[in-house]
N, C-alpha and C. Protein backbone atom coordinates (compact mmCIF):
# COMPACT_ATOMS: atom_id res chain seq x y z
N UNK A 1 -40.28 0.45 -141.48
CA UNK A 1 -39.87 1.58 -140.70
C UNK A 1 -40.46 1.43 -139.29
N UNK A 2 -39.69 1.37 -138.56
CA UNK A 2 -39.96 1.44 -136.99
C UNK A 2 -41.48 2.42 -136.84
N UNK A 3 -42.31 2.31 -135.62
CA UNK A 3 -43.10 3.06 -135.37
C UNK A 3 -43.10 4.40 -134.92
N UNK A 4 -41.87 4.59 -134.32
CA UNK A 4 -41.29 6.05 -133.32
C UNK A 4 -41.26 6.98 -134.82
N UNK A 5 -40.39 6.22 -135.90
CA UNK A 5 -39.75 7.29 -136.92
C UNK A 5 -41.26 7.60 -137.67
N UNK A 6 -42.30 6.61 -138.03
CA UNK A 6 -43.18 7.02 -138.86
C UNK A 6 -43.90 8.43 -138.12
N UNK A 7 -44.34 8.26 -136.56
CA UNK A 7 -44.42 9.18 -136.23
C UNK A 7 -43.93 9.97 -135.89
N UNK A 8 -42.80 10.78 -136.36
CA UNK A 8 -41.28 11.59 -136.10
C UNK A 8 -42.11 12.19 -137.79
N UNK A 9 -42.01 11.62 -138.89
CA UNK A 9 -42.34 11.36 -140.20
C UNK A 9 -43.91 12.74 -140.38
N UNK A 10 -44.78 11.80 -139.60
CA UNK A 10 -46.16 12.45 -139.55
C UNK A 10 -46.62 13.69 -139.08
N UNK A 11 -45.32 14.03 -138.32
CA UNK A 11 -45.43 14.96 -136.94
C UNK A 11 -44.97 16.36 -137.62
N UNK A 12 -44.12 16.27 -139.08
CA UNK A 12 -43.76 17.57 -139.55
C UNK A 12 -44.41 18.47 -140.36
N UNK A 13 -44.15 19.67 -140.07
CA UNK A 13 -44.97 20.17 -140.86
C UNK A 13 -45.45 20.70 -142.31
N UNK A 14 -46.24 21.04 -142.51
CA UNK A 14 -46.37 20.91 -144.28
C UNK A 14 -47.20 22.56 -144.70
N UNK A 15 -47.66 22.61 -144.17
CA UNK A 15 -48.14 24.03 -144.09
C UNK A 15 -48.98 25.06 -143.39
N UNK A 16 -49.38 26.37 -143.65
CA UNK A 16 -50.28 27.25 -142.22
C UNK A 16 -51.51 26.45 -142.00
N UNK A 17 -51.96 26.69 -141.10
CA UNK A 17 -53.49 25.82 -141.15
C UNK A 17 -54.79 27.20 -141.17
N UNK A 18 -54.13 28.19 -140.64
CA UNK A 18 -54.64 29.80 -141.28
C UNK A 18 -53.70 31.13 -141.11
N UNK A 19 -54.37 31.86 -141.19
CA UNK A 19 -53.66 33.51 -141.77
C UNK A 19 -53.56 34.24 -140.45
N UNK A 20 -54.15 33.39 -139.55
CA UNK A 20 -54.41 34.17 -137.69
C UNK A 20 -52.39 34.39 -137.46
N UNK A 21 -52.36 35.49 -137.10
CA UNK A 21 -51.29 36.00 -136.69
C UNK A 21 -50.70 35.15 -135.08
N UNK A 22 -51.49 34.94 -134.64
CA UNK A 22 -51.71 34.14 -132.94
C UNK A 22 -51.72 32.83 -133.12
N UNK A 23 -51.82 32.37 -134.56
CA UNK A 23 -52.36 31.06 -134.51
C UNK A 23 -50.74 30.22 -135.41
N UNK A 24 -50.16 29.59 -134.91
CA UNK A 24 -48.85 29.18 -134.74
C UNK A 24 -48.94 27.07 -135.55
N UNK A 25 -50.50 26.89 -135.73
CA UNK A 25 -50.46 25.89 -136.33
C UNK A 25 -50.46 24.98 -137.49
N UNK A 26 -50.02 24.12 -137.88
CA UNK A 26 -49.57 23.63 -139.05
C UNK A 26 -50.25 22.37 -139.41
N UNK A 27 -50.73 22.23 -140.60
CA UNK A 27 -50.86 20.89 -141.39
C UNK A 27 -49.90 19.80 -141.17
N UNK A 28 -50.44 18.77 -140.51
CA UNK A 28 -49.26 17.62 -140.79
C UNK A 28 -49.66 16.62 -141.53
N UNK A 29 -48.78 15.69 -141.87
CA UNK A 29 -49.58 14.26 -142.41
C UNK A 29 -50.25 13.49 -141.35
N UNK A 30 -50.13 13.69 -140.31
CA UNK A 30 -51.20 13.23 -138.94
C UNK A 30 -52.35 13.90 -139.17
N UNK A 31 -52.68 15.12 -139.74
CA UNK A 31 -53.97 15.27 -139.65
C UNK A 31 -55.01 14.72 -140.89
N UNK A 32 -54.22 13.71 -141.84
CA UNK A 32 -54.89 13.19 -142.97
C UNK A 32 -55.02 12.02 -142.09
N UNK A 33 -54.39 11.18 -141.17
CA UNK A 33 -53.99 9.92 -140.91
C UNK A 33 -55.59 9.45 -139.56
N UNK A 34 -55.20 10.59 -138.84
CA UNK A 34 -56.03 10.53 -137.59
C UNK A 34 -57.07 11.94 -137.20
N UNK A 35 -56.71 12.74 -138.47
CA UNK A 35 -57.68 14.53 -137.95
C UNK A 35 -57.00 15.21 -136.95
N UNK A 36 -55.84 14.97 -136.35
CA UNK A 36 -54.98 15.90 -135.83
C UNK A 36 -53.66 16.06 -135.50
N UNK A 37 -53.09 16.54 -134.98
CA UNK A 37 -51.38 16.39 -134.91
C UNK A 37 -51.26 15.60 -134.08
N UNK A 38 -50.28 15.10 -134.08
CA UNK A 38 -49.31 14.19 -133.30
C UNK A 38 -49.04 14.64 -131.58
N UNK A 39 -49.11 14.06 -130.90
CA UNK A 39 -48.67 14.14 -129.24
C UNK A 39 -47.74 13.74 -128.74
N UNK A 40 -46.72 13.93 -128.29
CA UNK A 40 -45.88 12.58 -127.70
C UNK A 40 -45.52 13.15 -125.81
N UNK A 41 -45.61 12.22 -125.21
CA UNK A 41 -44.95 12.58 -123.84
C UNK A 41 -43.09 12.85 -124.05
N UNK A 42 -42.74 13.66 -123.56
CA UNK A 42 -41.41 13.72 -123.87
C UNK A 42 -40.70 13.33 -122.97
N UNK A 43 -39.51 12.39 -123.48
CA UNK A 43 -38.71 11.59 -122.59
C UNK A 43 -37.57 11.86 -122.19
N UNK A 44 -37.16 11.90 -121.20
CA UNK A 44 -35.38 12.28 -120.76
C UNK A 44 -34.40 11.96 -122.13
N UNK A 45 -33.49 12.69 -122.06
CA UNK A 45 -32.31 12.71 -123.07
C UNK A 45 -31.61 11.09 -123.03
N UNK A 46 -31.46 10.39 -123.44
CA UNK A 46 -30.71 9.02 -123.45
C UNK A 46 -29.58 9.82 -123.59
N UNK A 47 -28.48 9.00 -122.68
CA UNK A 47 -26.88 9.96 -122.83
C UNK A 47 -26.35 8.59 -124.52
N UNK A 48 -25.48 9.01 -124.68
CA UNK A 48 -25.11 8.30 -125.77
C UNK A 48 -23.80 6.76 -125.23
N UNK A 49 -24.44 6.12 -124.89
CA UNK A 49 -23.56 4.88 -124.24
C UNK A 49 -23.65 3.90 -125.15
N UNK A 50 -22.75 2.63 -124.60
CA UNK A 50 -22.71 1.59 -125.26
C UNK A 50 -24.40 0.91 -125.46
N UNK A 51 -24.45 0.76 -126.68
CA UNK A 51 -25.96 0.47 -126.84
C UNK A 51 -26.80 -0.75 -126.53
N UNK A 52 -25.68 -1.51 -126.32
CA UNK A 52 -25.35 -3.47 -125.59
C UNK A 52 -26.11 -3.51 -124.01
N UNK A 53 -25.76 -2.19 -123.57
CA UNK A 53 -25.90 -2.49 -122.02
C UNK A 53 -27.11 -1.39 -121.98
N UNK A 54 -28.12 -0.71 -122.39
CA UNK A 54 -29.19 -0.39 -122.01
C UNK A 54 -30.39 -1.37 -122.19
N UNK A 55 -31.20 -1.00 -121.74
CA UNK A 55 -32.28 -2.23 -121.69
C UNK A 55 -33.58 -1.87 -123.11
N UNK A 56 -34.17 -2.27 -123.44
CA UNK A 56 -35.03 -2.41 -124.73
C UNK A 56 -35.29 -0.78 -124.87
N UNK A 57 -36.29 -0.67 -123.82
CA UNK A 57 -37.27 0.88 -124.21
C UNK A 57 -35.83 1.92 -124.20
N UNK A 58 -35.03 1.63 -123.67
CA UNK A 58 -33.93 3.15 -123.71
C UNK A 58 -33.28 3.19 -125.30
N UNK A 59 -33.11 1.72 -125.40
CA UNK A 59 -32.47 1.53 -126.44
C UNK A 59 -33.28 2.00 -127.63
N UNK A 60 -34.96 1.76 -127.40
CA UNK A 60 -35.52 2.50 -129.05
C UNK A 60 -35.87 3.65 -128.70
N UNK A 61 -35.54 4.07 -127.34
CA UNK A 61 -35.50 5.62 -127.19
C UNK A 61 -34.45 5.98 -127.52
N UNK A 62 -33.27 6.36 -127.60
CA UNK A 62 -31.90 6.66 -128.23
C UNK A 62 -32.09 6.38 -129.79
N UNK A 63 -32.72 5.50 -130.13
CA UNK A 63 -32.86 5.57 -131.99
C UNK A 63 -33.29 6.40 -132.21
N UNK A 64 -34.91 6.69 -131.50
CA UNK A 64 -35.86 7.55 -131.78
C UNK A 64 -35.06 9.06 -131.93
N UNK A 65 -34.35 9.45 -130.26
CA UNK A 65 -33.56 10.20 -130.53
C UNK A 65 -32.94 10.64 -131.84
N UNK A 66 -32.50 9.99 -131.90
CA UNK A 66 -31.23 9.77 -133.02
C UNK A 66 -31.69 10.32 -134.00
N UNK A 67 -33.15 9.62 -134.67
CA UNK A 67 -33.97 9.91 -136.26
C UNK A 67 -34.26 11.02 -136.02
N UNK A 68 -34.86 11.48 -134.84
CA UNK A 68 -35.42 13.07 -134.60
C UNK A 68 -34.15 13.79 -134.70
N UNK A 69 -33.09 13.98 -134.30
CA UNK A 69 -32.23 14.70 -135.06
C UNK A 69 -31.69 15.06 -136.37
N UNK A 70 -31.50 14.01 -136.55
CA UNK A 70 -31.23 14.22 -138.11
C UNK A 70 -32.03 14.59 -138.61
N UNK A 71 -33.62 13.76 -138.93
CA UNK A 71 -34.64 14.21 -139.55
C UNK A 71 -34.85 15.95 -139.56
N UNK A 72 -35.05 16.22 -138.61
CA UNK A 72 -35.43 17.41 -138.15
C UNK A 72 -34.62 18.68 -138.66
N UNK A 73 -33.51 18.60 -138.64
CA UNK A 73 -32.14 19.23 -139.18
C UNK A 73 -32.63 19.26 -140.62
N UNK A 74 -32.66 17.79 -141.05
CA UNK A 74 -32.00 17.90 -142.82
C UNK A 74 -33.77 18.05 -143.52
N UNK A 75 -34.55 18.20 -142.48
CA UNK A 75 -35.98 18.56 -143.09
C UNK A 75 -36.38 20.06 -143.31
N UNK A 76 -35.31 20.96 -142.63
CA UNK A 76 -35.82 22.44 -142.46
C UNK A 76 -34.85 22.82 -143.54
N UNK A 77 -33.60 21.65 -143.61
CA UNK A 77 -32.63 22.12 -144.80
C UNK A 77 -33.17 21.88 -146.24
N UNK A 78 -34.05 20.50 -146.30
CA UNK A 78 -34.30 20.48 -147.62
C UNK A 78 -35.46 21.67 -147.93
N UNK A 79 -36.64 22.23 -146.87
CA UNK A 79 -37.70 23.18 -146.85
C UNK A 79 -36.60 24.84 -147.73
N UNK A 80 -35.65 24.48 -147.35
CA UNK A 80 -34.57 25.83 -146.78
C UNK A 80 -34.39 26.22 -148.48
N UNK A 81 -34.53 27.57 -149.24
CA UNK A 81 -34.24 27.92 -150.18
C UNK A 81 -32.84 28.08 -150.54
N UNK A 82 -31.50 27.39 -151.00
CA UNK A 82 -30.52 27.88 -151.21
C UNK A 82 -30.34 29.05 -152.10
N UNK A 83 -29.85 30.42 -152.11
CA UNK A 83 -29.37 31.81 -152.55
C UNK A 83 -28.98 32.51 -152.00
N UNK A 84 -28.09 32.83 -152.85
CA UNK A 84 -26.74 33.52 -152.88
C UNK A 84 -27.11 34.75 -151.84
N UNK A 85 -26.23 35.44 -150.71
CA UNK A 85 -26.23 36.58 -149.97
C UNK A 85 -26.82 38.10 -151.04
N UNK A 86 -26.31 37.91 -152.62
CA UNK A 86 -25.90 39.14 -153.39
C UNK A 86 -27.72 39.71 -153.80
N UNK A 87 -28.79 38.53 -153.70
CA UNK A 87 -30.05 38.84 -154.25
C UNK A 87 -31.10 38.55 -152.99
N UNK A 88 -32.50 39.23 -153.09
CA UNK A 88 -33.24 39.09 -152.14
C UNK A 88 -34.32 38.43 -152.78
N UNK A 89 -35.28 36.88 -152.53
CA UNK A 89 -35.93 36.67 -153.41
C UNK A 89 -37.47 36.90 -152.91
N UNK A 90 -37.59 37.77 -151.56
CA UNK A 90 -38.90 38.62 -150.90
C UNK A 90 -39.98 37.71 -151.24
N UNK A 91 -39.25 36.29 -150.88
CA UNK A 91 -40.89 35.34 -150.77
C UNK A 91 -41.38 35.45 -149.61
N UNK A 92 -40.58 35.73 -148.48
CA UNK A 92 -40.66 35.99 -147.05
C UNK A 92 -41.38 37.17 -146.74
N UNK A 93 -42.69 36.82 -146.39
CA UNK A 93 -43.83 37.97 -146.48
C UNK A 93 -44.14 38.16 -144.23
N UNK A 94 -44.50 39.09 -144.24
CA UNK A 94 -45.24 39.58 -142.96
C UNK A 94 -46.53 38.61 -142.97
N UNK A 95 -46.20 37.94 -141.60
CA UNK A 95 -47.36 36.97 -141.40
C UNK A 95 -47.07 35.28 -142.09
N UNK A 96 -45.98 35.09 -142.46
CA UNK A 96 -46.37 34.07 -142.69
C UNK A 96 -45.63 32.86 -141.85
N UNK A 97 -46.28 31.71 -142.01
CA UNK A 97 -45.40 30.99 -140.76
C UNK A 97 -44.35 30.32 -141.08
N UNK A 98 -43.37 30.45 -140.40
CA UNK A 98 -42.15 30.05 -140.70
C UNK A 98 -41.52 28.52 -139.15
N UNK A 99 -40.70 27.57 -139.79
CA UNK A 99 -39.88 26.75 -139.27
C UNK A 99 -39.31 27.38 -139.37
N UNK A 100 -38.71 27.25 -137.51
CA UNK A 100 -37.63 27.85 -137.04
C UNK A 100 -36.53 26.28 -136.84
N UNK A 101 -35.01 26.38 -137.47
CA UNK A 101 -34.26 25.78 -136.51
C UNK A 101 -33.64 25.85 -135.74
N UNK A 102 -34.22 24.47 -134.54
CA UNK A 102 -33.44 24.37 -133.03
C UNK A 102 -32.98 23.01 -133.32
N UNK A 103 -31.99 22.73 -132.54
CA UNK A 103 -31.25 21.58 -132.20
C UNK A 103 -31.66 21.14 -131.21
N UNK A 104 -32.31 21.77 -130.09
CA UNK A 104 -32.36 21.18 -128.91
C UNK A 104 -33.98 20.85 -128.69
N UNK A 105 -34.72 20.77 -129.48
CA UNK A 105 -36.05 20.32 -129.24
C UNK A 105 -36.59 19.17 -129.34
N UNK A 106 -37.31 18.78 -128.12
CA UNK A 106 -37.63 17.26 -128.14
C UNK A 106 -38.48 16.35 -129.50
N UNK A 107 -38.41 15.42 -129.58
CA UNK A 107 -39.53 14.92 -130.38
C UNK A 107 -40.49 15.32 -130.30
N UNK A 108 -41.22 15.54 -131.96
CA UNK A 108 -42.78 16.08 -131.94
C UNK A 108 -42.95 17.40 -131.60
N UNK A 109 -42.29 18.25 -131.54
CA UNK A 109 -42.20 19.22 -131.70
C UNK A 109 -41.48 20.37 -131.91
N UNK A 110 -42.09 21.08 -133.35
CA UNK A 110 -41.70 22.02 -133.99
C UNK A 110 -41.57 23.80 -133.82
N UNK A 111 -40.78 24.01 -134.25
CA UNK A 111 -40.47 25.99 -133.21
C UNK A 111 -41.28 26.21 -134.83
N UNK A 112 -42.29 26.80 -134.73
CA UNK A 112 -43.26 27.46 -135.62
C UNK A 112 -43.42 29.23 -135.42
N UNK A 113 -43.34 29.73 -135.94
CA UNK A 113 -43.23 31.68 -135.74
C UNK A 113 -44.12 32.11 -137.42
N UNK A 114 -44.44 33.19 -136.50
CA UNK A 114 -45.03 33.99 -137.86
C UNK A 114 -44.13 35.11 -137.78
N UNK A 115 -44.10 35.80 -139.03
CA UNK A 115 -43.26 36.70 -139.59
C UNK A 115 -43.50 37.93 -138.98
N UNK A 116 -42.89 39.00 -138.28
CA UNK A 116 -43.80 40.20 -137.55
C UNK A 116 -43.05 41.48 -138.29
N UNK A 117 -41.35 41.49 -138.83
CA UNK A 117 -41.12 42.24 -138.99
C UNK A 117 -39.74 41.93 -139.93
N UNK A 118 -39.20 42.49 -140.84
CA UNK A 118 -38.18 41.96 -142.08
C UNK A 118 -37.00 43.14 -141.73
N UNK A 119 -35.67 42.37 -141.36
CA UNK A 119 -34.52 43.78 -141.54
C UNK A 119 -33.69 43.68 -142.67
N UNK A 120 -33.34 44.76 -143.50
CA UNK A 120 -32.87 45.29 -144.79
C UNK A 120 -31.76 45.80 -144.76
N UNK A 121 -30.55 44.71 -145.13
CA UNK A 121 -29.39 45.33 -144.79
C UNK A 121 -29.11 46.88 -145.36
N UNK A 122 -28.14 47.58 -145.53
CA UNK A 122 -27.34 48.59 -146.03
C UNK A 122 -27.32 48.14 -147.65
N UNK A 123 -27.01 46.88 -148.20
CA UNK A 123 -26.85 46.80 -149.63
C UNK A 123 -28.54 46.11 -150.22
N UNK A 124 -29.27 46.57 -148.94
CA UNK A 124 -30.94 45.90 -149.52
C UNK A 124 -31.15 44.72 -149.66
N UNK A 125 -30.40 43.54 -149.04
CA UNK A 125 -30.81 42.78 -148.92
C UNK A 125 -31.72 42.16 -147.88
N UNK A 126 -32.61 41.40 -148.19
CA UNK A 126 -33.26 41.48 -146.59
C UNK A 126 -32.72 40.14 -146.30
N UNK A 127 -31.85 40.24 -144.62
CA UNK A 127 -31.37 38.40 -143.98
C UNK A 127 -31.68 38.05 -142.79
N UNK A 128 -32.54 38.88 -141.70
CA UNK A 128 -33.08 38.60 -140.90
C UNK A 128 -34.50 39.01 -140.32
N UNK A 129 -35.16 38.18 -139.48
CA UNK A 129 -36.65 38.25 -139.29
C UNK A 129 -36.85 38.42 -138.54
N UNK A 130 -38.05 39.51 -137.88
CA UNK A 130 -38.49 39.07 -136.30
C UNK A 130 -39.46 38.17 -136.76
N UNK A 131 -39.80 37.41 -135.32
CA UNK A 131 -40.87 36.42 -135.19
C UNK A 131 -41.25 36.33 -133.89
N UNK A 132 -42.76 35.86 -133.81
CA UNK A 132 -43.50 36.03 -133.22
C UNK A 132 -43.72 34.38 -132.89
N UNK A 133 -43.78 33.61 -131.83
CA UNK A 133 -43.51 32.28 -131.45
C UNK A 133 -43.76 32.05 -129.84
N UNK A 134 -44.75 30.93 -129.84
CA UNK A 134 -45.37 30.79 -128.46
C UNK A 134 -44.30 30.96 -127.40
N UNK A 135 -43.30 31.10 -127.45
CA UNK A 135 -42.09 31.49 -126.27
C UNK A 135 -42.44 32.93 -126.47
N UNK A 136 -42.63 33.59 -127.10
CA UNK A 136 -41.93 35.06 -127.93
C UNK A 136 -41.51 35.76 -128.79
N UNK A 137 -41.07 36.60 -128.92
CA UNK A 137 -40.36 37.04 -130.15
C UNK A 137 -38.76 37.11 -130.17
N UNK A 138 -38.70 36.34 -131.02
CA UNK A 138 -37.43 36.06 -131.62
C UNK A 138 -36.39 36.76 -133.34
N UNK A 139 -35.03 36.80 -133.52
CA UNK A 139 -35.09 36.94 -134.30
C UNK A 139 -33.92 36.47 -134.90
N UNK A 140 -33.76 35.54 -136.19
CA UNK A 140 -33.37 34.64 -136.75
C UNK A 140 -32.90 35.26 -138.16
N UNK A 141 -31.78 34.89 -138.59
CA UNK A 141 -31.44 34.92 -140.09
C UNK A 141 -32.17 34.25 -140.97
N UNK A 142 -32.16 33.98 -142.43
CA UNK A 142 -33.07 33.33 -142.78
C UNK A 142 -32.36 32.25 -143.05
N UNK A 143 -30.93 31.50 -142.94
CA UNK A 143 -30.28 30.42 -143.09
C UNK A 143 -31.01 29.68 -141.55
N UNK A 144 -32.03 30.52 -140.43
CA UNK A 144 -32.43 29.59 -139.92
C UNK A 144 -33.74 29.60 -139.76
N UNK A 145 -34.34 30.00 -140.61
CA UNK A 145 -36.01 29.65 -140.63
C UNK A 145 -36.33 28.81 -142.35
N UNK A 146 -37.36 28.47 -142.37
CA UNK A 146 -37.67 28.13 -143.46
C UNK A 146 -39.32 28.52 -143.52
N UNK A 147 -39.50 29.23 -144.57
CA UNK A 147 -41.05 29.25 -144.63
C UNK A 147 -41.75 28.43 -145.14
N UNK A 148 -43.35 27.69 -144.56
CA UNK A 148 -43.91 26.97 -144.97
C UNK A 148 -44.93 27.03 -146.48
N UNK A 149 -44.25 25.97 -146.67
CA UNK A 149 -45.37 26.57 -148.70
C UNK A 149 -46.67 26.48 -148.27
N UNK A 150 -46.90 27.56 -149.36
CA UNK A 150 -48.75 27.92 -148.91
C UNK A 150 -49.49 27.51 -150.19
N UNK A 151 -50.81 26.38 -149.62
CA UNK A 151 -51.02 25.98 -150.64
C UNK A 151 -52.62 26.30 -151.12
């Protein structure tokens, strides 16, 4: 495995690192590897061209690209509880930290939010969250957060 993806790999997250409402950080497998998370300088967008005619570093920048998308996507999907609209399964507690998905975020870093407030539809189901997230507060369905298992 290339070096970019292992650390793409290391960089996700696995769970709260505490119960601090302010505190937005997560366990990675970087912090077993080296004692802390992952860094990366973030690099301009590679446009998507013929891959023949860029020169080396663009070219394993556009892979890198590439794995961080997907990865990133189908990692909050596999985190992601599939159930049905008809039941609420209220694992989704106040305070806890949740992956948020974005599409547009660079490598190495993750939209992390804690839980601030739960809305309850009309038939009692609960499907959307506020959150609390170093931009702000935001608020997301739960087809786009995933909460982190607490271990």
């Amino acid at each position: 495995m290339p070096h970019s993806n292992r650390t793409v790999l290391n960089s996700r997250p696995l769970t709260s690192l505490s119960t601090d409402l302010l505190d937005f950080s997560a366990l990675t497998p970087a912090h077993f590897l080296i004692g802390r998370s992952l860094m990366s300088v973030p690099q301009p967008q590679v446009p998507d061209t013929n891959i023949n005619r860029i020169e080396r570093f663009r070219r394993i920048e556009l892979l890198k690209q590439h794995f961080w998308k997907r990865f990133s996507l189908e990692y909050v999907t596999l985190l992601q509880e599939k159930t049905k609209w008809r039941t609420s399964t209220k694992k989704l507690k106040l305070g806890s930290l949740v992956l948020v998905k974005e599409k547009a975020l660079p490598p190495l870093l993750w939209c992390l939010g804690r839980v601030t407030q739960l809305y309850t539809g009309s038939d009692g189901v609960t499907r959307v969250a506020e959150l609390k997230t170093k931009r702000g507060t935001i608020h997301r369905a739960f087809n786009n957060i995933c909460p982190l298992p607490v271990l």
